[in-house]
N, C-alpha and C. Protein backbone atom coordinates (compact mmCIF):
# COMPACT_ATOMS: atom_id res chain seq x y z
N UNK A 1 -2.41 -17.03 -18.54
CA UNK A 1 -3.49 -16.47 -17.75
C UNK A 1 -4.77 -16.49 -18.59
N UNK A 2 -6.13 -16.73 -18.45
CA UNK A 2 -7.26 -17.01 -18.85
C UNK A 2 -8.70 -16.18 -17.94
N UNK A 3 -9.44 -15.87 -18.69
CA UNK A 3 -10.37 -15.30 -17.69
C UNK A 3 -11.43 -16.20 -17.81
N UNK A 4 -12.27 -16.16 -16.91
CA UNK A 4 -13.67 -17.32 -16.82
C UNK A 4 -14.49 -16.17 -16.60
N UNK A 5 -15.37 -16.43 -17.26
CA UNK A 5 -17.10 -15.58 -17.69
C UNK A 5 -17.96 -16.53 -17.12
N UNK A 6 -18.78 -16.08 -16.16
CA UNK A 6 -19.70 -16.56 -15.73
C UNK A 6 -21.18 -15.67 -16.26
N UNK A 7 -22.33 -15.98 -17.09
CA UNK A 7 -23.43 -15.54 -17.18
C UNK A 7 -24.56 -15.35 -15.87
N UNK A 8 -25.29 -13.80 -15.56
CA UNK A 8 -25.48 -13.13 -14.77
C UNK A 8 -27.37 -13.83 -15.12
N UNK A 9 -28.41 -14.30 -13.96
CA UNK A 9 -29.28 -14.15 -14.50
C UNK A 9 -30.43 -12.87 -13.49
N UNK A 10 -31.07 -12.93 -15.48
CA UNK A 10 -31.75 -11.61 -14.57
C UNK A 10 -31.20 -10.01 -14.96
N UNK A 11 -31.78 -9.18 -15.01
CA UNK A 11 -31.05 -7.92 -14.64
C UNK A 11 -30.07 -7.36 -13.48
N UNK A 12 -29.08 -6.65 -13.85
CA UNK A 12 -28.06 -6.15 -12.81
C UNK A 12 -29.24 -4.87 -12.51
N UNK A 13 -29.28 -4.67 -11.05
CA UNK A 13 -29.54 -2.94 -10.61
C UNK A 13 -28.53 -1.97 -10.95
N UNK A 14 -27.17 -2.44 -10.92
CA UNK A 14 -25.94 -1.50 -11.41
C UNK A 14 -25.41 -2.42 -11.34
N UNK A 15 -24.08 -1.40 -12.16
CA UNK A 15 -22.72 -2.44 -12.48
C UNK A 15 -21.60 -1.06 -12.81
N UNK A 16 -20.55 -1.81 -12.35
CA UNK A 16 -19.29 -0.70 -12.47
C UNK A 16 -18.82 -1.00 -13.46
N UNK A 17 -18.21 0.05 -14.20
CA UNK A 17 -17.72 0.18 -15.30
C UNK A 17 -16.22 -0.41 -14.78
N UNK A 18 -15.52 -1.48 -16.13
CA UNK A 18 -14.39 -1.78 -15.61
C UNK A 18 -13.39 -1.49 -16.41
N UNK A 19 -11.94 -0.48 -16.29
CA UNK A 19 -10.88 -0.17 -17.46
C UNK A 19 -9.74 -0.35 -16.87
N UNK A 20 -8.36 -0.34 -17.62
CA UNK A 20 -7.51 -0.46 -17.31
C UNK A 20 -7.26 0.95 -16.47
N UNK A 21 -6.89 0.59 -15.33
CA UNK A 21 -6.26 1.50 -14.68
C UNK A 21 -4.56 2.09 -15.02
N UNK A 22 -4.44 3.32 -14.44
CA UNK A 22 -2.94 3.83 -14.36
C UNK A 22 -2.55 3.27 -13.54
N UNK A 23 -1.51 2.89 -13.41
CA UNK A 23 -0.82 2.28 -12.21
C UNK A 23 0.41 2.97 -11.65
N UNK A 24 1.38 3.45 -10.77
CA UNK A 24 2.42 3.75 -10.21
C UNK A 24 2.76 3.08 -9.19
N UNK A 25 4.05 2.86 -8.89
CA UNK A 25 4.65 2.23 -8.02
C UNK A 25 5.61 2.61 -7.59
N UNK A 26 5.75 2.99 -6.24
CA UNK A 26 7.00 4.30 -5.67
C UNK A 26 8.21 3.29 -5.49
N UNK A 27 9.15 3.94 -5.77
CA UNK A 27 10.62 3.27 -5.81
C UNK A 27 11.17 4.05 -4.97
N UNK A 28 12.16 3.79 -4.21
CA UNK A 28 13.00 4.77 -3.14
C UNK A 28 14.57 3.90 -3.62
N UNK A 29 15.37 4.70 -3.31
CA UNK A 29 16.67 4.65 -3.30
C UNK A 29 17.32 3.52 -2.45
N UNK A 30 18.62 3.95 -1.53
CA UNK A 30 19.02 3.37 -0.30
C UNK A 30 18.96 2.02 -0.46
N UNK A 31 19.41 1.35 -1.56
CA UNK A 31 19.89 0.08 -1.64
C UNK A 31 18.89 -0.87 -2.49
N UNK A 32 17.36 0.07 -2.41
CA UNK A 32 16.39 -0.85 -3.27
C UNK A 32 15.14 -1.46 -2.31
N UNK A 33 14.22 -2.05 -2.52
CA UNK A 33 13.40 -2.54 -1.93
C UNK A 33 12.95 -3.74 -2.44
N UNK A 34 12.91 -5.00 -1.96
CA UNK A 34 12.78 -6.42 -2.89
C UNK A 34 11.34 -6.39 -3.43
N UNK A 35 10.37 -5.52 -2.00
CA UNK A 35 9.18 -5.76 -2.03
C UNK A 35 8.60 -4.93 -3.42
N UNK A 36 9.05 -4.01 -3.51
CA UNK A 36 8.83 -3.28 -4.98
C UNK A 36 8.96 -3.77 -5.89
N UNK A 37 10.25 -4.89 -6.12
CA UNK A 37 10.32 -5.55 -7.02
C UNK A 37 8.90 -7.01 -7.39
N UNK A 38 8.93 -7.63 -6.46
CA UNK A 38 7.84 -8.46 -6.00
C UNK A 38 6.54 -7.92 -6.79
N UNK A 39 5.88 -6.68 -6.08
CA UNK A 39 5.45 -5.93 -6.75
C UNK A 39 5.18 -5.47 -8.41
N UNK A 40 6.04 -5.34 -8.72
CA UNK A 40 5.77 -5.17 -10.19
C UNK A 40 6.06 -6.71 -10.81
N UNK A 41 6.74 -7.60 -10.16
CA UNK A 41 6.53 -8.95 -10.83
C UNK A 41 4.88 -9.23 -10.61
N UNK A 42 4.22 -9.27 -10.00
CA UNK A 42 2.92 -9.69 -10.00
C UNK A 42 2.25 -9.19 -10.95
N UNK A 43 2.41 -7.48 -10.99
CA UNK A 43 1.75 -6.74 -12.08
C UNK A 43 1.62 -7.21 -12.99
N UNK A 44 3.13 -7.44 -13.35
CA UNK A 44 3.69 -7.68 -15.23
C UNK A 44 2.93 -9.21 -15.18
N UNK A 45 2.67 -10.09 -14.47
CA UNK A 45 2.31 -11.32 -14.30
C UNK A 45 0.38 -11.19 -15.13
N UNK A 46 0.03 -10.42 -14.25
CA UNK A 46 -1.49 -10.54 -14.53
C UNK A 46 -1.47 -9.38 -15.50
N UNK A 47 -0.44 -8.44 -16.26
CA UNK A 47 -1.04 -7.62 -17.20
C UNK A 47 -1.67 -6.32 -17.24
N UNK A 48 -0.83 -5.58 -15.81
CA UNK A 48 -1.05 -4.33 -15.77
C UNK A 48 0.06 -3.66 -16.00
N UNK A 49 -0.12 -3.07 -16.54
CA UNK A 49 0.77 -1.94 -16.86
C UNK A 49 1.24 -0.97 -15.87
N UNK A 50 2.09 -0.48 -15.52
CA UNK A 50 2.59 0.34 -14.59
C UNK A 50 3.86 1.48 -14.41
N UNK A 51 4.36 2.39 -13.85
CA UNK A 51 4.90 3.23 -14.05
C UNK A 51 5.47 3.44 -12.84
N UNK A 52 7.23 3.82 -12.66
CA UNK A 52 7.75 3.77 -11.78
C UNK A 52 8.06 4.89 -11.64
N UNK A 53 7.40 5.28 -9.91
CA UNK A 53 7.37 6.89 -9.76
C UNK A 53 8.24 6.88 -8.62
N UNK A 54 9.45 7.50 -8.77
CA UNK A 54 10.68 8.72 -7.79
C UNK A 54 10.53 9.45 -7.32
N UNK A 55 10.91 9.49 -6.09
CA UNK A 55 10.79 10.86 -5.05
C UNK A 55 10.15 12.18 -6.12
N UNK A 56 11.00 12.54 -6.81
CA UNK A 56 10.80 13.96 -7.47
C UNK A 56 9.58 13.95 -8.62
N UNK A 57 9.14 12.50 -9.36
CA UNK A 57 7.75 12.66 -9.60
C UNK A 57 6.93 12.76 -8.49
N UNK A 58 7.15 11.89 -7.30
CA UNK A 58 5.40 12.64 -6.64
C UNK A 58 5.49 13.80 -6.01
N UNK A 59 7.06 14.18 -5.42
CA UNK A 59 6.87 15.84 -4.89
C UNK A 59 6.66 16.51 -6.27
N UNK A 60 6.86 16.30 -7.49
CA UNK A 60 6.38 17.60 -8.40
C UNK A 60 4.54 17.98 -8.39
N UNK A 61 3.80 16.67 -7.86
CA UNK A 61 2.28 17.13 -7.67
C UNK A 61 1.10 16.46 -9.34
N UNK A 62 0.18 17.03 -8.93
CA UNK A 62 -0.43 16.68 -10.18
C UNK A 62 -0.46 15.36 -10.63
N UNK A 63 -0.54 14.21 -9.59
CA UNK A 63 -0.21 13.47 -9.81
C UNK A 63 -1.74 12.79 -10.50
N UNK A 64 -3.23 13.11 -9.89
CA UNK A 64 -4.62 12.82 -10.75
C UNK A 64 -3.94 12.62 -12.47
N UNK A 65 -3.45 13.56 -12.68
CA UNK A 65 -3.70 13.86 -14.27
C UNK A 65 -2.98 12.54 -15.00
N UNK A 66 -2.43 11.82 -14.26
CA UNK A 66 -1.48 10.25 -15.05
C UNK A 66 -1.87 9.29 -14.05
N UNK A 67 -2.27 9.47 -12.83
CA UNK A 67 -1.92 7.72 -11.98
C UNK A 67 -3.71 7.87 -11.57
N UNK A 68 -4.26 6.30 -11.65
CA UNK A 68 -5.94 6.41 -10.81
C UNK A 68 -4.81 6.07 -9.72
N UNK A 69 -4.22 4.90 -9.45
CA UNK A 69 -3.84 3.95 -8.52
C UNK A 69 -2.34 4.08 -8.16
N UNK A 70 -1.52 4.72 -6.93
CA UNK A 70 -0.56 4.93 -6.58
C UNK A 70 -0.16 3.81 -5.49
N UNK A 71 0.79 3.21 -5.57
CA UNK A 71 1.33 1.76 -4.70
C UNK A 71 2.74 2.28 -3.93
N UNK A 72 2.53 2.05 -2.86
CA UNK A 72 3.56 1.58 -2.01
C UNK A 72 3.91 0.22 -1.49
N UNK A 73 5.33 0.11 -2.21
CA UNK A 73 5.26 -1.37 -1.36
C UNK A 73 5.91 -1.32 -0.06
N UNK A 74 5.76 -2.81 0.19
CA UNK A 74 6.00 -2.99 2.13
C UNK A 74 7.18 -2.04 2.36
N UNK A 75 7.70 -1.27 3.58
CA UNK A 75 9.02 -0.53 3.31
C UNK A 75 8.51 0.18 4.77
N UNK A 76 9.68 0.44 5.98
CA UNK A 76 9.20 1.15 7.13
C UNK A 76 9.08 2.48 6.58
N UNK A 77 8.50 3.70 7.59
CA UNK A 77 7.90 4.83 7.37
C UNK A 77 9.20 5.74 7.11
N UNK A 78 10.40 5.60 7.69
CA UNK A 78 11.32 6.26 7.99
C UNK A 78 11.87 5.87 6.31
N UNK A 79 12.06 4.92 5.87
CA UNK A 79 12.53 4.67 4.23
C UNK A 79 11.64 5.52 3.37
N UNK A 80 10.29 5.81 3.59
CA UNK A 80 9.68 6.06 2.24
C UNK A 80 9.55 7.39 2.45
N UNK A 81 9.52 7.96 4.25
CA UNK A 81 9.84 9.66 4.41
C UNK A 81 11.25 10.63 4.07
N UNK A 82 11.75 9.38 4.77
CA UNK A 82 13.61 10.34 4.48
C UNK A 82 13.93 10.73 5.89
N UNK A 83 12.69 10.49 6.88
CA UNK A 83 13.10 11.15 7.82
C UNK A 83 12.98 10.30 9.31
N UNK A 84 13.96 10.87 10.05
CA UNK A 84 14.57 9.62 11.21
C UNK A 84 15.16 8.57 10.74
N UNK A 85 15.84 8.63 9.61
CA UNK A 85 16.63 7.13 8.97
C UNK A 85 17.79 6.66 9.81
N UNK A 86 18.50 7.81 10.44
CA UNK A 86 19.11 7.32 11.39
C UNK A 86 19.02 6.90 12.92
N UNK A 87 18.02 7.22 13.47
CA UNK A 87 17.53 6.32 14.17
C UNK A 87 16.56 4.97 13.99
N UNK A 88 16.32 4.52 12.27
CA UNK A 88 15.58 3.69 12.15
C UNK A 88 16.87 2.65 12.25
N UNK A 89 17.81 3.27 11.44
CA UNK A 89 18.90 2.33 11.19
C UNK A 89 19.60 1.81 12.18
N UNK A 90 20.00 2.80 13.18
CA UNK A 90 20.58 2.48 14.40
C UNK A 90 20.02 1.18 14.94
N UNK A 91 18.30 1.69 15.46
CA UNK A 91 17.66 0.56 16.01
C UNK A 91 17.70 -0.94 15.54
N UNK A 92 18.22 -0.47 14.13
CA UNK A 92 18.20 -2.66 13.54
C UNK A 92 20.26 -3.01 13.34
N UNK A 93 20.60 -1.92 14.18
CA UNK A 93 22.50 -1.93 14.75
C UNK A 93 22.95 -2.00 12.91
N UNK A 94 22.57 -1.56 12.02
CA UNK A 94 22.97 -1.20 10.78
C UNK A 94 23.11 0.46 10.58
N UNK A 95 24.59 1.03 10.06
CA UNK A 95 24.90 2.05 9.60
C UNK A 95 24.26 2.61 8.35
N UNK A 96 23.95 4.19 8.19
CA UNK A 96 23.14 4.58 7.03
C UNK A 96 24.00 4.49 6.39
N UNK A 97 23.47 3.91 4.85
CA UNK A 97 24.30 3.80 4.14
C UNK A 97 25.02 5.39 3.23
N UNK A 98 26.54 5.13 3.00
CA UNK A 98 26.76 6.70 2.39
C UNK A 98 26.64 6.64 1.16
N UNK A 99 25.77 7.23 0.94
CA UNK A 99 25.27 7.16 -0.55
C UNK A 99 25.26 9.00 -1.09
N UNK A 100 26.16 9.29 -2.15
CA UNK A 100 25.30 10.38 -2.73
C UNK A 100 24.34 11.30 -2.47
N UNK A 101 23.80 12.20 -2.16
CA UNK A 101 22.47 12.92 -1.93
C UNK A 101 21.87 12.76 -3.39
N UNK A 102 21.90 12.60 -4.24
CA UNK A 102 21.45 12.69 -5.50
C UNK A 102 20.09 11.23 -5.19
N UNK A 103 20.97 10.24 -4.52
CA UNK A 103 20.81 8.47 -3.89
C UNK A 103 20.00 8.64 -3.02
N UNK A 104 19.60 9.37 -2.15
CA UNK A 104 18.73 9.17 -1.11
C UNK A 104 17.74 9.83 -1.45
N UNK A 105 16.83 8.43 -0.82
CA UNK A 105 15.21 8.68 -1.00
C UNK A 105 14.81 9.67 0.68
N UNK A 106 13.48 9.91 0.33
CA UNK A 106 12.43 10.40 1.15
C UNK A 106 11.61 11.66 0.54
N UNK A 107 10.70 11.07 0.34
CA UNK A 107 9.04 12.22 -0.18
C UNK A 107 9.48 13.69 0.55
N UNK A 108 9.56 13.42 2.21
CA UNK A 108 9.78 14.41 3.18
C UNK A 108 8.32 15.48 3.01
N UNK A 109 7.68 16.37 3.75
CA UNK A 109 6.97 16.63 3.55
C UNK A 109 6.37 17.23 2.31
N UNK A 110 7.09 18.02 1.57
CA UNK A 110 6.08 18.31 -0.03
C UNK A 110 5.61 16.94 -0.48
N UNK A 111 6.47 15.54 -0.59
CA UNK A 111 5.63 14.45 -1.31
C UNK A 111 4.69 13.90 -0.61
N UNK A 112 4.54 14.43 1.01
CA UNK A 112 3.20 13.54 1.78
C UNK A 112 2.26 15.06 1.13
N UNK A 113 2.41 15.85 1.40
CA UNK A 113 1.28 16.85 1.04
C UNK A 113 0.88 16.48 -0.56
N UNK A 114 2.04 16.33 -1.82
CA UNK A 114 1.48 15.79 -2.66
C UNK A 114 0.58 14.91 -3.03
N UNK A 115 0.96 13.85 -2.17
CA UNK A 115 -0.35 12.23 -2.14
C UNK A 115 -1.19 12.76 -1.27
N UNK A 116 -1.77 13.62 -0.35
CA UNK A 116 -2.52 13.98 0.48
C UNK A 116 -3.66 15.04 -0.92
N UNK A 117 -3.00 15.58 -1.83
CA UNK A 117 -3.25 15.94 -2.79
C UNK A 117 -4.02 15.25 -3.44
N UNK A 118 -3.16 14.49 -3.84
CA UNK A 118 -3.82 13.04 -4.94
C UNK A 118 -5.20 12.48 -4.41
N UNK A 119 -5.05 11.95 -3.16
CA UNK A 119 -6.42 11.37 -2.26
C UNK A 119 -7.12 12.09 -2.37
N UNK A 120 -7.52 13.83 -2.07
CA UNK A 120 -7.98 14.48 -1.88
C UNK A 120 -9.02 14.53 -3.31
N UNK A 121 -7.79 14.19 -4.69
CA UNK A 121 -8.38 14.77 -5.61
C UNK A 121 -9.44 13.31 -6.21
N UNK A 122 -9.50 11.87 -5.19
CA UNK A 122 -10.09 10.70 -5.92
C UNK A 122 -8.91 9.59 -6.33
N UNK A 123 -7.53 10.14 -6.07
CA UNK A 123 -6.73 9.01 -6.45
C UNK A 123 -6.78 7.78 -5.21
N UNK A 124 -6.31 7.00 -5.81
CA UNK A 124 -6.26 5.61 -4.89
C UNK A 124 -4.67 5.46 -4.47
N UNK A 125 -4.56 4.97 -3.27
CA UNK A 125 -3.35 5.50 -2.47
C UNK A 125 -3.21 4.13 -1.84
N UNK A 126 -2.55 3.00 -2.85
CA UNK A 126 -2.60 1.34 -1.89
C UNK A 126 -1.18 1.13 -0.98
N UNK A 127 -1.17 0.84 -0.01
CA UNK A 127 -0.02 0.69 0.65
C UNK A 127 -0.27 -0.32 1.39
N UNK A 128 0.90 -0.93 0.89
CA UNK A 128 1.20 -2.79 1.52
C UNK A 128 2.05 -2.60 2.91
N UNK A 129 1.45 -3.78 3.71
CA UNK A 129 1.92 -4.06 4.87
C UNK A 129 2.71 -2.80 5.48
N UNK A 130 4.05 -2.80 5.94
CA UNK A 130 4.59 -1.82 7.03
C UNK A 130 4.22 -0.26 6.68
N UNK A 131 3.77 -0.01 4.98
CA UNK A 131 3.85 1.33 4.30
C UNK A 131 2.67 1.92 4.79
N UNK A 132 1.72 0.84 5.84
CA UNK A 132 0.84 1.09 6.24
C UNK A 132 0.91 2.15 7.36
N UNK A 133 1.98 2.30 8.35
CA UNK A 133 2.14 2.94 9.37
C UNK A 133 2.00 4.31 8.99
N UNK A 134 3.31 4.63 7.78
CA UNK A 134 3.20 5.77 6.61
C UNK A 134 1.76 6.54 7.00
N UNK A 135 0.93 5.54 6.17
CA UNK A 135 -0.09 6.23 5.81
C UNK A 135 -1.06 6.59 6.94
N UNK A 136 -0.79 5.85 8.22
CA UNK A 136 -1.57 6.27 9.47
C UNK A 136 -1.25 7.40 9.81
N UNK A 137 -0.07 7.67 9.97
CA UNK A 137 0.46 8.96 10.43
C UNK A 137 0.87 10.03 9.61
N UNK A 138 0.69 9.66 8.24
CA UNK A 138 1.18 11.04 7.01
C UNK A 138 -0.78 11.62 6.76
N UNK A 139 -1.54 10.71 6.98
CA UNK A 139 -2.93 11.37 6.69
C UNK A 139 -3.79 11.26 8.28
N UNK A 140 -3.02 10.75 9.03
CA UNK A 140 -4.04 10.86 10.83
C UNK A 140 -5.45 10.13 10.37
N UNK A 141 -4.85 9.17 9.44
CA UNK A 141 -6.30 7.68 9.90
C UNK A 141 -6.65 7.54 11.03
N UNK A 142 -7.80 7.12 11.35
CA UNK A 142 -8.54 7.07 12.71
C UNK A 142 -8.54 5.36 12.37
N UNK A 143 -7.56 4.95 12.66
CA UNK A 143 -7.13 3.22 12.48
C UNK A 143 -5.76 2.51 13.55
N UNK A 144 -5.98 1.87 14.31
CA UNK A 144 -4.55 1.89 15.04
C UNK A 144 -4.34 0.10 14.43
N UNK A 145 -2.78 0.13 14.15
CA UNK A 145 -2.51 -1.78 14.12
C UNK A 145 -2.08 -1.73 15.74
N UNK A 146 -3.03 -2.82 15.57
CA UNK A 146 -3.16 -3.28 17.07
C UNK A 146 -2.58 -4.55 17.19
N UNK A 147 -1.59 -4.90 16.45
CA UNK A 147 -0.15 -5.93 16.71
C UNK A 147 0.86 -5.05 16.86
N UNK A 148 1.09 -3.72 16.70
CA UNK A 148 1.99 -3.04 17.22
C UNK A 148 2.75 -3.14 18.58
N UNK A 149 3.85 -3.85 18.80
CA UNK A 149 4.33 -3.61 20.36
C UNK A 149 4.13 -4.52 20.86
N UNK A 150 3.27 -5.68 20.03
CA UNK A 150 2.92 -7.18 21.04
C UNK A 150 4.42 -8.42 20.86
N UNK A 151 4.36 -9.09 21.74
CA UNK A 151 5.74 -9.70 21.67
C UNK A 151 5.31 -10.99 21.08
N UNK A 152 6.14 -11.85 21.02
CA UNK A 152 5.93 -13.25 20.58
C UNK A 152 5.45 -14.21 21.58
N UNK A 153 4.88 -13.56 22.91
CA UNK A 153 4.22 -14.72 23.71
C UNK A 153 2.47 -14.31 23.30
N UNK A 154 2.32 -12.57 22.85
CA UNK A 154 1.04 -12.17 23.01
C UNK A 154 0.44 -12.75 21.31
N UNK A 155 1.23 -12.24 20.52
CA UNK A 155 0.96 -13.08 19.28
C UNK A 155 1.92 -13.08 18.44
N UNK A 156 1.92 -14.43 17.38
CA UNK A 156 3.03 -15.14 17.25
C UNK A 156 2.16 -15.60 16.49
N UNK A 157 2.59 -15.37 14.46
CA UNK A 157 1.71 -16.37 13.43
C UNK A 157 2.47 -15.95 12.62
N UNK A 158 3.78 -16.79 12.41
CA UNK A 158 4.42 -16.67 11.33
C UNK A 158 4.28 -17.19 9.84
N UNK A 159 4.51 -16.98 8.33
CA UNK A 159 4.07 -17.46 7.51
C UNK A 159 2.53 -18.55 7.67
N UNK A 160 1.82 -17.95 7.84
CA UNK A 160 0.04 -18.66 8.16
C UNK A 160 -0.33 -18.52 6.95
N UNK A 161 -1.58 -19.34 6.47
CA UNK A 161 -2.70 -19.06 5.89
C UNK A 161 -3.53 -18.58 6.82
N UNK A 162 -4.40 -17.84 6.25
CA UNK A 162 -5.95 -17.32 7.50
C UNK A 162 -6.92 -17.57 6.77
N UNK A 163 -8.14 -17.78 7.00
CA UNK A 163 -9.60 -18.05 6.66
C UNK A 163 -10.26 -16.54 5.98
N UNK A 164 -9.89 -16.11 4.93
CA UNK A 164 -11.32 -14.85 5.02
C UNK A 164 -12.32 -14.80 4.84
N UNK A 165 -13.23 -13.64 4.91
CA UNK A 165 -14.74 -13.64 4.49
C UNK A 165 -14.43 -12.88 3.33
N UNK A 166 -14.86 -12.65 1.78
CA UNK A 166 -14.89 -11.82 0.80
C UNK A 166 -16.05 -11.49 0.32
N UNK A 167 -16.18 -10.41 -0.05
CA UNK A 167 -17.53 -10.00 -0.24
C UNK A 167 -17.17 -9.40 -1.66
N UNK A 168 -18.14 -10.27 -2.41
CA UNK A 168 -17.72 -10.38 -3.94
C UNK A 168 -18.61 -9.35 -4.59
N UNK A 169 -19.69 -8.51 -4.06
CA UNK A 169 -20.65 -7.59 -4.28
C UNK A 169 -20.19 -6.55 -4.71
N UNK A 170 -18.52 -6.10 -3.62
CA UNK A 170 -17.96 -4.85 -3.87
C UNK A 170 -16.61 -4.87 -4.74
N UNK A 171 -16.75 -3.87 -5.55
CA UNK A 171 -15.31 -3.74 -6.62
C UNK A 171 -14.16 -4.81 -5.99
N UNK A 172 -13.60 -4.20 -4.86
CA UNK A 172 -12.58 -4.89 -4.55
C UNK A 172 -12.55 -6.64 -4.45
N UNK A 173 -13.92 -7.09 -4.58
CA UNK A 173 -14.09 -8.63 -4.35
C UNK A 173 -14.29 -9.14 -5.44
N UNK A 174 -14.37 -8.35 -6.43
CA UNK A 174 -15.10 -8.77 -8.16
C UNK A 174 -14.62 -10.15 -8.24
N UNK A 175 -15.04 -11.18 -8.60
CA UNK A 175 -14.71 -12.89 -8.97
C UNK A 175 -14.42 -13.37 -8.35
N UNK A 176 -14.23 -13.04 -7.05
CA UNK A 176 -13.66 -14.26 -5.97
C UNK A 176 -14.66 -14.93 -5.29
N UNK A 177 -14.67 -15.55 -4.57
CA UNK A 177 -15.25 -16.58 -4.04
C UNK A 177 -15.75 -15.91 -2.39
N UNK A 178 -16.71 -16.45 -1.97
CA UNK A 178 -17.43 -15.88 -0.62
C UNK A 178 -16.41 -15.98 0.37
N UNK A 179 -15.10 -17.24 0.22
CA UNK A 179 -14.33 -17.23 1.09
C UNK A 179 -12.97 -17.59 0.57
N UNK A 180 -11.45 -17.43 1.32
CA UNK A 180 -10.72 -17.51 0.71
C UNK A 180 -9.60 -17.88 2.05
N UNK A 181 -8.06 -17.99 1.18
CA UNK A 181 -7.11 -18.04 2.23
C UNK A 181 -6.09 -16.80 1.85
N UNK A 182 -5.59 -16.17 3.18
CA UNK A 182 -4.53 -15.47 2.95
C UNK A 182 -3.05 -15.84 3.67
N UNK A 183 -2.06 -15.16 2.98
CA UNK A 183 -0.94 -15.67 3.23
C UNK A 183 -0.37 -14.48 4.43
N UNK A 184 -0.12 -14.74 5.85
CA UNK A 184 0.39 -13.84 6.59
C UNK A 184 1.41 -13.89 6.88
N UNK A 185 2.45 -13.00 6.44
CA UNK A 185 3.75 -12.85 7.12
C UNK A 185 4.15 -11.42 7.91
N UNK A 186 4.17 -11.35 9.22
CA UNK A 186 5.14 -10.06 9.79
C UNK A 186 3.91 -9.08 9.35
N UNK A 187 2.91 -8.93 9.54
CA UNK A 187 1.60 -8.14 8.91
C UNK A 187 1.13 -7.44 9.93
N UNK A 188 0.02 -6.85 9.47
CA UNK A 188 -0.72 -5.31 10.52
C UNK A 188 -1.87 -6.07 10.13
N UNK A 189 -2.65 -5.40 11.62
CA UNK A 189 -4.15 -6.02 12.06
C UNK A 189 -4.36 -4.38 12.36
N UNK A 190 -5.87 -3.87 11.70
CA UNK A 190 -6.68 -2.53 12.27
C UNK A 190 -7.41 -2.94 13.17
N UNK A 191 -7.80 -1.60 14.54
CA UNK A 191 -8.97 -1.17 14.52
C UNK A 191 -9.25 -0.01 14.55
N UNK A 192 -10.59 0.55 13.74
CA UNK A 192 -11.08 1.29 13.00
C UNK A 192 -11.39 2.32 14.58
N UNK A 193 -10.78 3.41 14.62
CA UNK A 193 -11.06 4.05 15.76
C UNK A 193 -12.47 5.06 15.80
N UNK A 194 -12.96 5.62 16.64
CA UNK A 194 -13.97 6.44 16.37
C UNK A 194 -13.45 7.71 15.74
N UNK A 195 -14.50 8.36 14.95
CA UNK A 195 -13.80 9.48 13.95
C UNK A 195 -15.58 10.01 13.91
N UNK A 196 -15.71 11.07 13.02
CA UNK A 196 -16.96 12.02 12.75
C UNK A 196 -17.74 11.10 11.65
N UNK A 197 -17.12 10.14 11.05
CA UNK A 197 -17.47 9.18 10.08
C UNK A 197 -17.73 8.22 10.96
N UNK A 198 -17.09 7.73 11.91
CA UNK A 198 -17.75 6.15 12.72
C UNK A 198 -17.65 6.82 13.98
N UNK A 199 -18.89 6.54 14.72
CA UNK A 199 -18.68 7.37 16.35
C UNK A 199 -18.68 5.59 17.24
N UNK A 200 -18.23 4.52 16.39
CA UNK A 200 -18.51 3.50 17.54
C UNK A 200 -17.43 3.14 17.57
């Protein structure tokens, strides 16, 4: 891996300070999650460092004081809560697995109030693809995925590239290019609903 420096001309008006971040990455029980794994292979790839946080680290709280950046990877809502697992399971005609209680995951409410904590206090709260639902309904985002419930005649784009726009101005775009491709699989599309922050 190599970094490319490009020289700035002119004065910056500002500039963000850039450090290694804390990193965490929630692990749940119940057989494992590939996408977690995936996950920290990329990390370890580009050279972040990271820390694997268990049900009982994020319900203990306090989580500001060690993580900027808390990750969920892809995983339905019912895996990373603990709760309705048996009707998640039912619905895909697979039995919960009998595992131990020691073995089973779910935050359950003290660990959503914990990360509701964390956000509250400035932490960053990233959640990939399905962990997205999670977070619609554990914090009442004013965001609906609006591929929810559509069938394969209404839309249908399996493994795609897509065209983006990137806007390299803001943190999240730092070095990339004005435009780019992304890789879509089985993914969530927003829209941003009206809230006291956006009335349109």
């Amino acid at each position: 891996m190599h970094i490319r420096l490009y020289p700035v001309a002119g004065e910056l008006d500002s500039a963000t300070k850039v450090s290694v971040p804390r990193v965490g990455v929630y692990q749940r029980y119940y057989g494992g999650n590939a996408d977690e794994g995936w996950t920290n292979l990329l990390l370890e790839q580009f050279g972040f460092p990271y820390s694997t946080l268990m049900d009982d680290i994020i319900k203990g709280g306090e989580l500001n004081e060690s993580y900027d950046i808390i990750i969920i990877p892809n995983d339905p809502e019912a895996m990373i809560t603990g709760e309705g697992l048996e009707e998640y399971m039912m619905s895909r005609s697979q039995p919960l697995p009998n595992f131990p209680p020691e073995y089973k995951s779910g935050l359950g409410s003290e660990g959503v109030k914990a990360l509701k904590e964390y956000v509250k206090n400035g932490g960053r709260l990233v959640c990939l693809n399905q962990s997205c639902e999670f977070a619609i309904h554990a914090f009442d985002l004013k965001v609906r995925n609006v591929l929810n419930d559509l069938n394969r005649k209404e839309f249908f784009c399996p493994g795609s590239t897509i065209h983006v726009k990137i806007d390299p101005l803001r943190p999240i775009g730092y070095g990339m290019p004005l435009e780019g491709l992304v890789f879509f699989w089985d993914g969530l599309a927003f829209e941003i609903l009206p809230s006291e922050y956006n009335d349109k």
